[in-house]
Protein backbone atom coordinates (compact mmCIF):
# COMPACT_ATOMS: atom_id res chain seq x y z
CA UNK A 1 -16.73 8.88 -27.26
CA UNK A 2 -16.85 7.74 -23.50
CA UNK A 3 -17.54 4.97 -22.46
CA UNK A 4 -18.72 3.20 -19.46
CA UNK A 5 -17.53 0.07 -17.92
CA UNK A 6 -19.82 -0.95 -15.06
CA UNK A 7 -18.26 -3.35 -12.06
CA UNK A 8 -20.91 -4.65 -9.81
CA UNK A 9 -19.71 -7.31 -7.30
CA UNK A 10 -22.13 -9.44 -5.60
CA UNK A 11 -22.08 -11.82 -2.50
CA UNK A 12 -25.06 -14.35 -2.87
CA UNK A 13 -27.16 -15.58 0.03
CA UNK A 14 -26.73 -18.88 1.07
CA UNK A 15 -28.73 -20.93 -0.79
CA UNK A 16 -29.83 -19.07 -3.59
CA UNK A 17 -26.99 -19.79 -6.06
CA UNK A 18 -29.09 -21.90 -8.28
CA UNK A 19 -31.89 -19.00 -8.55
CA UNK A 20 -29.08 -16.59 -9.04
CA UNK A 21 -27.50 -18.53 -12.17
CA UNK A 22 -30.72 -18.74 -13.86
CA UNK A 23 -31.58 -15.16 -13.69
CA UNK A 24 -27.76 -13.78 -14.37
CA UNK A 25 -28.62 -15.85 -17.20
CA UNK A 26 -32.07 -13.75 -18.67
CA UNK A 27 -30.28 -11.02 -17.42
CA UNK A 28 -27.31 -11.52 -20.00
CA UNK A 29 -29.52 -12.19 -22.60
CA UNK A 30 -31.21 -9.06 -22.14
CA UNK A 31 -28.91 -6.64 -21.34
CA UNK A 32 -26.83 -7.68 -24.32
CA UNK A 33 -29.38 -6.82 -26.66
CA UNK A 34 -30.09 -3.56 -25.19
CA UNK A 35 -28.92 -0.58 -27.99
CA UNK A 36 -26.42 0.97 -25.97
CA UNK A 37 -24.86 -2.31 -24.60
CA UNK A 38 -21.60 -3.25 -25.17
CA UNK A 39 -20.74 -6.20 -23.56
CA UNK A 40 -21.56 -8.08 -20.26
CA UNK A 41 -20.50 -10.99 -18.80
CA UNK A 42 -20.83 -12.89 -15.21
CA UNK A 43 -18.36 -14.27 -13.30
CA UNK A 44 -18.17 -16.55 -10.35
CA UNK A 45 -15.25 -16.82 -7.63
CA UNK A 46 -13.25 -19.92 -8.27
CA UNK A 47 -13.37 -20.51 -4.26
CA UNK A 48 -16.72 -19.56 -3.68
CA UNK A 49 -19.37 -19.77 -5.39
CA UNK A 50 -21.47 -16.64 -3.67
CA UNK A 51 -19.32 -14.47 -4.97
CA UNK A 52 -20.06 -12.98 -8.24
CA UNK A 53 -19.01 -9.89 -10.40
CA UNK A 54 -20.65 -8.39 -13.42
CA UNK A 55 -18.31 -6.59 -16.08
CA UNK A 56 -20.38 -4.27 -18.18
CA UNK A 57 -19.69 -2.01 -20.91
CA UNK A 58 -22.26 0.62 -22.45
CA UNK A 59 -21.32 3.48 -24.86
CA UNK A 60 -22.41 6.22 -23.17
CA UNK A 61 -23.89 8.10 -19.28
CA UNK A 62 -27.13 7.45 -21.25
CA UNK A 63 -26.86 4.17 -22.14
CA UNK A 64 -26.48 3.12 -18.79
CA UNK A 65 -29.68 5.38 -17.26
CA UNK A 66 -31.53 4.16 -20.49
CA UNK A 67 -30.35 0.35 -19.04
CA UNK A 68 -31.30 0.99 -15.48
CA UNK A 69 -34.84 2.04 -16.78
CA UNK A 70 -35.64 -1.21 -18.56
CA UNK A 71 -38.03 -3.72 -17.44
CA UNK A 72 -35.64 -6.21 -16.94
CA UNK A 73 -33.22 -4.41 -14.70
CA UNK A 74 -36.63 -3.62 -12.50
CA UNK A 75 -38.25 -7.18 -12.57
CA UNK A 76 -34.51 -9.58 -13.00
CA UNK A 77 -32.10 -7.06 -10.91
CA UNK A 78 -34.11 -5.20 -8.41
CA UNK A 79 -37.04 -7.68 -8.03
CA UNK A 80 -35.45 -11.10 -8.31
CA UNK A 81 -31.59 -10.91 -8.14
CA UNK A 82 -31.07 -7.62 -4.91
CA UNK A 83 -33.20 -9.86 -2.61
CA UNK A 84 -31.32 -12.86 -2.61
CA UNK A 85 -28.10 -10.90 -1.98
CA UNK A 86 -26.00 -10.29 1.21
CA UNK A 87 -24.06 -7.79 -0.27
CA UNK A 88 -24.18 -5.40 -3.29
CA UNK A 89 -21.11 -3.29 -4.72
CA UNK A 90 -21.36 -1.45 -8.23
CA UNK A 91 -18.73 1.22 -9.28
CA UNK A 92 -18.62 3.15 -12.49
CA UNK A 93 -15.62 4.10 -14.51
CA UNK A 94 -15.62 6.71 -17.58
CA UNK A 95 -13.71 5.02 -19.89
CA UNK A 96 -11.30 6.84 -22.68
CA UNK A 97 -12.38 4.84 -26.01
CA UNK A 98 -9.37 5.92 -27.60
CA UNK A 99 -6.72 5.15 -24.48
CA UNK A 100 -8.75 3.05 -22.74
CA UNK A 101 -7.62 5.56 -19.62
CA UNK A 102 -9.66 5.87 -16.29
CA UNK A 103 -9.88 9.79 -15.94
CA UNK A 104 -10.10 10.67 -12.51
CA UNK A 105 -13.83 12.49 -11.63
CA UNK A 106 -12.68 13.54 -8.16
CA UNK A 107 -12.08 17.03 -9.45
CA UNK A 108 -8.73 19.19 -9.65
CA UNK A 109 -5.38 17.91 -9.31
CA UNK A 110 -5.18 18.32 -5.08
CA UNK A 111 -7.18 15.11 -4.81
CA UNK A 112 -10.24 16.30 -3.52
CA UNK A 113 -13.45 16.96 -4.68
CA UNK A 114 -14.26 19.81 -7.02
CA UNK A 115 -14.25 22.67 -4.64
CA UNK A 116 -13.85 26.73 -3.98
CA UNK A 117 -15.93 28.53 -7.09
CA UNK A 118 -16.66 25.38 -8.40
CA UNK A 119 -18.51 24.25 -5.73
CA UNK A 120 -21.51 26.09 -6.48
CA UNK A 121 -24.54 25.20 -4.24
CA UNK A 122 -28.28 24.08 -5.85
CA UNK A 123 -31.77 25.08 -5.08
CA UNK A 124 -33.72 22.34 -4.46
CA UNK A 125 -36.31 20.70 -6.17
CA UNK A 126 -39.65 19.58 -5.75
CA UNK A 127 -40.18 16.92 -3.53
CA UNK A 128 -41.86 14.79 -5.88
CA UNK A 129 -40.81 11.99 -8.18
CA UNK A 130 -39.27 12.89 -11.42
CA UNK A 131 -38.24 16.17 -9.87
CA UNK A 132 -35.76 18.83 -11.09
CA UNK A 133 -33.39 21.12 -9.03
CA UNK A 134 -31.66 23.53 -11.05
CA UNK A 135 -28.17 24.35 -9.97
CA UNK A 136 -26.68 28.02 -9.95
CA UNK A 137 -23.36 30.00 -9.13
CA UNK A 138 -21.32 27.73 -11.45
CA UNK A 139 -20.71 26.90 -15.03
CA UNK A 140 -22.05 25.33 -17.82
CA UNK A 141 -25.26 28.23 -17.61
CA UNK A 142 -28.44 26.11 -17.53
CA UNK A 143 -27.06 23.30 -15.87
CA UNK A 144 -30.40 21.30 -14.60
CA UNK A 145 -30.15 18.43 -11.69
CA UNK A 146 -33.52 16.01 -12.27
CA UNK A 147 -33.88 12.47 -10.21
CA UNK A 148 -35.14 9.40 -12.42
CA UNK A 149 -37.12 7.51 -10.28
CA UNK A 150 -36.92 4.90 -13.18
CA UNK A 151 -33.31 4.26 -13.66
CA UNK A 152 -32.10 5.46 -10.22
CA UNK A 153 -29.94 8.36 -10.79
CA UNK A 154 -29.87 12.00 -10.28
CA UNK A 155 -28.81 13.25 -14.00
CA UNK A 156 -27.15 16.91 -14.38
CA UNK A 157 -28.41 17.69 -18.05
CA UNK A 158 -26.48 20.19 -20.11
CA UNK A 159 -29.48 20.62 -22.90
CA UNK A 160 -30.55 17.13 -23.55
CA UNK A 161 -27.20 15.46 -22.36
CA UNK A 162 -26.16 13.88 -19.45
CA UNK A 163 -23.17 15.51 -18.31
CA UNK A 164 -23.29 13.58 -14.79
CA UNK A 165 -25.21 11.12 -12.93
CA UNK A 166 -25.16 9.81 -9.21
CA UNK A 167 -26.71 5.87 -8.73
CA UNK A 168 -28.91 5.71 -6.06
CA UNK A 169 -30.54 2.50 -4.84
CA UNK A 170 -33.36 2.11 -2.39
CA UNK A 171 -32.94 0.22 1.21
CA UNK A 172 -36.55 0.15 3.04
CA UNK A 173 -36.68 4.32 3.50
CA UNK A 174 -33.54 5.00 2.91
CA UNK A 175 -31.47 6.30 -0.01
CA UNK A 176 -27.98 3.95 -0.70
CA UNK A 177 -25.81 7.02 -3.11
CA UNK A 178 -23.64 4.74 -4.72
CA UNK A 179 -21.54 6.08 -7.26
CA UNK A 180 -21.03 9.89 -8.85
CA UNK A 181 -19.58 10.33 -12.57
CA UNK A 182 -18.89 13.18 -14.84
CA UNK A 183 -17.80 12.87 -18.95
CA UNK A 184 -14.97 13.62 -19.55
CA UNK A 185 -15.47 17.11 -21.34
CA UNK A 186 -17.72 18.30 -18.47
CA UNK A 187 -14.60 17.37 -15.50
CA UNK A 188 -13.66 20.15 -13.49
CA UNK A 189 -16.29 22.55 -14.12
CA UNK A 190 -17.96 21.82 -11.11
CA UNK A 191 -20.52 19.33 -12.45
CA UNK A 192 -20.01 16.81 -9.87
CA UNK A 193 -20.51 19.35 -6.59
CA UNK A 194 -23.17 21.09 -8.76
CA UNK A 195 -24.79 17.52 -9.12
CA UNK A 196 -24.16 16.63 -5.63
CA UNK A 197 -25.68 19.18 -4.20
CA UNK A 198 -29.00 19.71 -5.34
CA UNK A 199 -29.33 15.63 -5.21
CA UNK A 200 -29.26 16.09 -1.59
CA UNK A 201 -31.50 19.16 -1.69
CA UNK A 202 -34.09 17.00 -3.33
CA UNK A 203 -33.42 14.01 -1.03
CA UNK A 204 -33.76 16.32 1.96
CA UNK A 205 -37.17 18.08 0.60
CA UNK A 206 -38.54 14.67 0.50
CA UNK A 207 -37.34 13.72 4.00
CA UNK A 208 -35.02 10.70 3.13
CA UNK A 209 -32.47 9.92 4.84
CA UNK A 210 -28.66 8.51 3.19
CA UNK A 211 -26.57 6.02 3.57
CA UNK A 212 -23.19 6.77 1.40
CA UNK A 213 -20.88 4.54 -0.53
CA UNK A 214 -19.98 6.82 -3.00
CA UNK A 215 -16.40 9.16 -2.12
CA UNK A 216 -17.65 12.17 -3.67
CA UNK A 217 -20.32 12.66 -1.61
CA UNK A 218 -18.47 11.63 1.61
CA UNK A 219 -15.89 14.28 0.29
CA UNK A 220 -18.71 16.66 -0.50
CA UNK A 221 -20.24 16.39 3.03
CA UNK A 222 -17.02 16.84 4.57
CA UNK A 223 -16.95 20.29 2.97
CA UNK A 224 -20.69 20.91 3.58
CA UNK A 225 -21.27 19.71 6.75
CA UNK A 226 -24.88 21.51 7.11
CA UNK A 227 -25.83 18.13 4.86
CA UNK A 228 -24.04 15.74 7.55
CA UNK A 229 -28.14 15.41 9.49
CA UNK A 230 -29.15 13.50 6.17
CA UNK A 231 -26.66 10.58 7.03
CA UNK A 232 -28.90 7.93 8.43
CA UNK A 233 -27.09 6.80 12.02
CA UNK A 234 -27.51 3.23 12.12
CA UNK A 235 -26.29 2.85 7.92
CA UNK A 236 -24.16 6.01 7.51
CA UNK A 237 -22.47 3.28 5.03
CA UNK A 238 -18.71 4.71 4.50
CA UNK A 239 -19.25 7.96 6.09
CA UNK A 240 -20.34 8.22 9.51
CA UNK A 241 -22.28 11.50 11.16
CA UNK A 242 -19.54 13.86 12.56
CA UNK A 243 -20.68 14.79 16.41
């Protein structure tokens, strides 16, 4: 089974570190009885106590959208905890149960993103919430790209699994693309491009703009540079707009 083990660093504003304690500490409480939860802990910085990092475990891609879409990650993370943050960093790593190995989701062995016939493009999807965009030109056959307003992710379903999923978060109008992740049995079949791309179909049929801090879309975009105009100018985030 894969796993996956959830890093989120955060850097607290000045003066909430009191408030941030007591809700890390409903959060825990919470979390850890969620079905799919496997652990979670909080952490401060012994130099400084604004600096935080959460190290989550949950058994499966679903777990974690299933998490995301919980009361208490809207009300304690996204209404309470976000706010009173400077900063916000959360990456994702499949996790081998049985070696405990990180497998590399950046696609075939040259480095980059999954590319060539893999890279198959997607139509896009409606632009309303809870849409679907269903991807073509590549395999698995029926491959389906939906967005989940409620756990904020873009899920590319194989039947009624989640093969991938891209973390959004929202910023005032924009769209923050945090992190992209494929299982393990569905790497290098062109999930993650498939995924990609008809995420930013839908995010472009709804008129959003992007701010990236996730390196598969940056290395995406550099390959599809007709999605470079969705890169919002003043918070292109780790990628900016190529002139």
């Amino acid at each position: 089974m894969t796993q996956l083990q959830v890093i989120a660093r955060f850097t607290v504003t000045f003066g909430n570190e009191l408030e941030i304690t007591s809700l890390l500490t409903q959060l825990a409480d919470a979390v850890r009885a969620e079905p799919g939860n496997l652990s979670f802990g909080a952490y401060r910085q012994f130099d400084d106590e604004r600096e935080v990092v959460l190290l989550e475990r949950y058994a499966s891609l679903e777990a974690f959208a299933a998490h995301r879409a919980t009361s208490h990650y809207q009300d304690l993370v996204l209404g309470q905890i976000v706010p009173r943050l400077d900063k916000q960093v959360v990456e994702t790593f499949l996790v081998d149960e049985a070696s405990q190995y990180f497998p590399d989701v950046r696609g075939p062995a040259s480095g980059g993103a999954a590319t060539g016939d893999a890279a198959a493009s997607a139509a896009s999807g409606s632009a309303d919430a809870g849409s679907t965009a269903t991807a073509h030109g590549g395999p698995p056959p029926g491959l389906v790209v939906r967005d989940n307003p409620e756990s904020q992710t873009y899920d590319a379903m194989v039947g009624d699994e989640i093969a991938g999923t891209m973390l959004y978060e929202h910023e005032g109008p924009r769209l923050v693309l945090t992190h992209t992740a494929v299982q393990n049995r569905f790497q290098h079949q062109g999930i993650a491009t498939a995924l990609i791309a008809a995420a930013l179909d839908d995010i472009r049929a709804k008129g959003t703009k992007i701010t990236i801090l996730c390196p598969l879309v940056n290395h995406f975009i550099d390959d599809h540079p007709q999605y470079a105009d969705l890169i919002d100018a003043e918070h292109p985030g780790t990628q900016a707009p190529k002139k």
